[in-house]
C-alpha atoms as a PDB file:
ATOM      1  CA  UNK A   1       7.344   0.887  14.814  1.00  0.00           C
ATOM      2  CA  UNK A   2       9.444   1.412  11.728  1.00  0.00           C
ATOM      3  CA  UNK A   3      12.526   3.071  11.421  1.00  0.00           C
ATOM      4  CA  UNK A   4      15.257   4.076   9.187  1.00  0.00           C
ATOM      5  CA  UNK A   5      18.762   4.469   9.523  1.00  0.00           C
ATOM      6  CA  UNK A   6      20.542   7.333   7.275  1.00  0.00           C
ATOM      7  CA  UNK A   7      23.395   5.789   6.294  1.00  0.00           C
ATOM      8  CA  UNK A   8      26.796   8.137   6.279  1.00  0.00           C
ATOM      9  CA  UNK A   9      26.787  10.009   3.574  1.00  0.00           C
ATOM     10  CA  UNK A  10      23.425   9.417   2.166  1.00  0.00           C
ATOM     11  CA  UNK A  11      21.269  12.196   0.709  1.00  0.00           C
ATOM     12  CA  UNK A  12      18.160  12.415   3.510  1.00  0.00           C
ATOM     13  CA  UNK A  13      16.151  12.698  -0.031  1.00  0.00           C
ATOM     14  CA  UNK A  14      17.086   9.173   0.049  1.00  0.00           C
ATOM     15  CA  UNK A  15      16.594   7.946   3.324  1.00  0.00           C
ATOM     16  CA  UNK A  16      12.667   9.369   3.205  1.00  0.00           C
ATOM     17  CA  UNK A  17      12.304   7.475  -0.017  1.00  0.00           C
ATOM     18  CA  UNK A  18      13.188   4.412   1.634  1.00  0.00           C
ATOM     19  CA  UNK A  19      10.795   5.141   4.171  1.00  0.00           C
ATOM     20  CA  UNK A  20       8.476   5.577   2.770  1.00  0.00           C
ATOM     21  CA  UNK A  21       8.536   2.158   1.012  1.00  0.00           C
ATOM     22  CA  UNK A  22       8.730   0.497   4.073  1.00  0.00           C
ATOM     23  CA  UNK A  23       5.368   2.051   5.290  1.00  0.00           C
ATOM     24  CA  UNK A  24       3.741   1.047   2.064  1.00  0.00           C
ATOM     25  CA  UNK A  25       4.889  -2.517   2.498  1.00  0.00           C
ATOM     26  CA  UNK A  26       4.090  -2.797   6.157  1.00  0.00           C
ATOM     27  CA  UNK A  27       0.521  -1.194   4.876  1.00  0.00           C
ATOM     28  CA  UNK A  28       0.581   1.810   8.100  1.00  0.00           C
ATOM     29  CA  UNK A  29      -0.720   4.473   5.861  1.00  0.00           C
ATOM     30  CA  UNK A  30      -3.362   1.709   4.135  1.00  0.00           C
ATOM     31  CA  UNK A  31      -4.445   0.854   7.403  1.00  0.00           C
ATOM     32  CA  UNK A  32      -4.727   4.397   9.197  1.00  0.00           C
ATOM     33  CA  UNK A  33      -7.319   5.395   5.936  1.00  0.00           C
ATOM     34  CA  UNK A  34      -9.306   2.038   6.355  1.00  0.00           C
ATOM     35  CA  UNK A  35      -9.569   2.541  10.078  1.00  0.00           C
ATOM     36  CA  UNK A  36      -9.918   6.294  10.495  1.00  0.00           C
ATOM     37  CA  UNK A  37     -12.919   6.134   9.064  1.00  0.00           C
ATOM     38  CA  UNK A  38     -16.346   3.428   9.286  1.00  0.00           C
ATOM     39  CA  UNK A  39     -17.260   1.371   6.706  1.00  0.00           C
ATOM     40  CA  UNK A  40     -20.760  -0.649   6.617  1.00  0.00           C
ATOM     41  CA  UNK A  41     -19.799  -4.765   5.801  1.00  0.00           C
ATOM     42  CA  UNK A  42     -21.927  -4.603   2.755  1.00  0.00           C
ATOM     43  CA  UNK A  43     -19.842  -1.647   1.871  1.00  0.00           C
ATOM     44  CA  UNK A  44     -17.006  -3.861   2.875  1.00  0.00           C
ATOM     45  CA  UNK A  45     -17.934  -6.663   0.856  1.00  0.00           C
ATOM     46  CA  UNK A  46     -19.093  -4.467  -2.249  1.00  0.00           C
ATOM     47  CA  UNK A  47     -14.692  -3.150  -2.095  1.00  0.00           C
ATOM     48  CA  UNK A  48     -13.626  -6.562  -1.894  1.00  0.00           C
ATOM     49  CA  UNK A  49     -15.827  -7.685  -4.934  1.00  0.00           C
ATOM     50  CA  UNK A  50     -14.652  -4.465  -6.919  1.00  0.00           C
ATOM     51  CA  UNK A  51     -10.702  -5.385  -6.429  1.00  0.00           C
ATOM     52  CA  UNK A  52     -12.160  -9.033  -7.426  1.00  0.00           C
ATOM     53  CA  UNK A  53     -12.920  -7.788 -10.088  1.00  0.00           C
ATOM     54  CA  UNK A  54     -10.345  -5.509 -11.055  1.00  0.00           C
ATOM     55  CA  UNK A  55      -7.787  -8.515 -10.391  1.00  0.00           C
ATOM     56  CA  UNK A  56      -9.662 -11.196 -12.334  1.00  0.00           C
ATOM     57  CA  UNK A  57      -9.797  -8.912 -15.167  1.00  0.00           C
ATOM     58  CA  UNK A  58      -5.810  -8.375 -15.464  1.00  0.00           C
ATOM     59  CA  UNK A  59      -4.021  -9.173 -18.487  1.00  0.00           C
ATOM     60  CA  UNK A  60      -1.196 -11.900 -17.758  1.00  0.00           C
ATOM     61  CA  UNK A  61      -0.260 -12.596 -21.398  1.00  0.00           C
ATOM     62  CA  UNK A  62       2.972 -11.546 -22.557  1.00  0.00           C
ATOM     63  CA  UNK A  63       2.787 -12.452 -25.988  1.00  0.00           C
ATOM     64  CA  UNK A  64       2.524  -9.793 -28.314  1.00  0.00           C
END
């Protein structure tokens, strides 16, 4: 279960920012949209070869 401490005199704006971070690193949300709904494994498989994909086909270079 994550939590977060508002700090004295921090905005609450703030405090929600932060997290929300932490549930995007800890992948809750991520996980609650995989799970809340079935998925086939071929249409399992077909997502993992589409972010494959989409990673093999990134741009590293930093040369201009």
């Amino acid at each position: 279960m994550l939590s977060t401490i508002v700090k004295k005199n921090e905005p609450i704006e703030k405090a929600i920012r932060r997290f929300e971070t932490e549930c995007r690193k800890a992948r809750i949300i991520q996980t609650f949209i995989e799970k809340s709904n079935y998925t086939s494994p071929s249409q399992r498989r077909h997502q993992m070869r589409k972010r494959k994909k989409r990673i093999d086909n990134l741009d590293y270079s930093f040369e201009h």
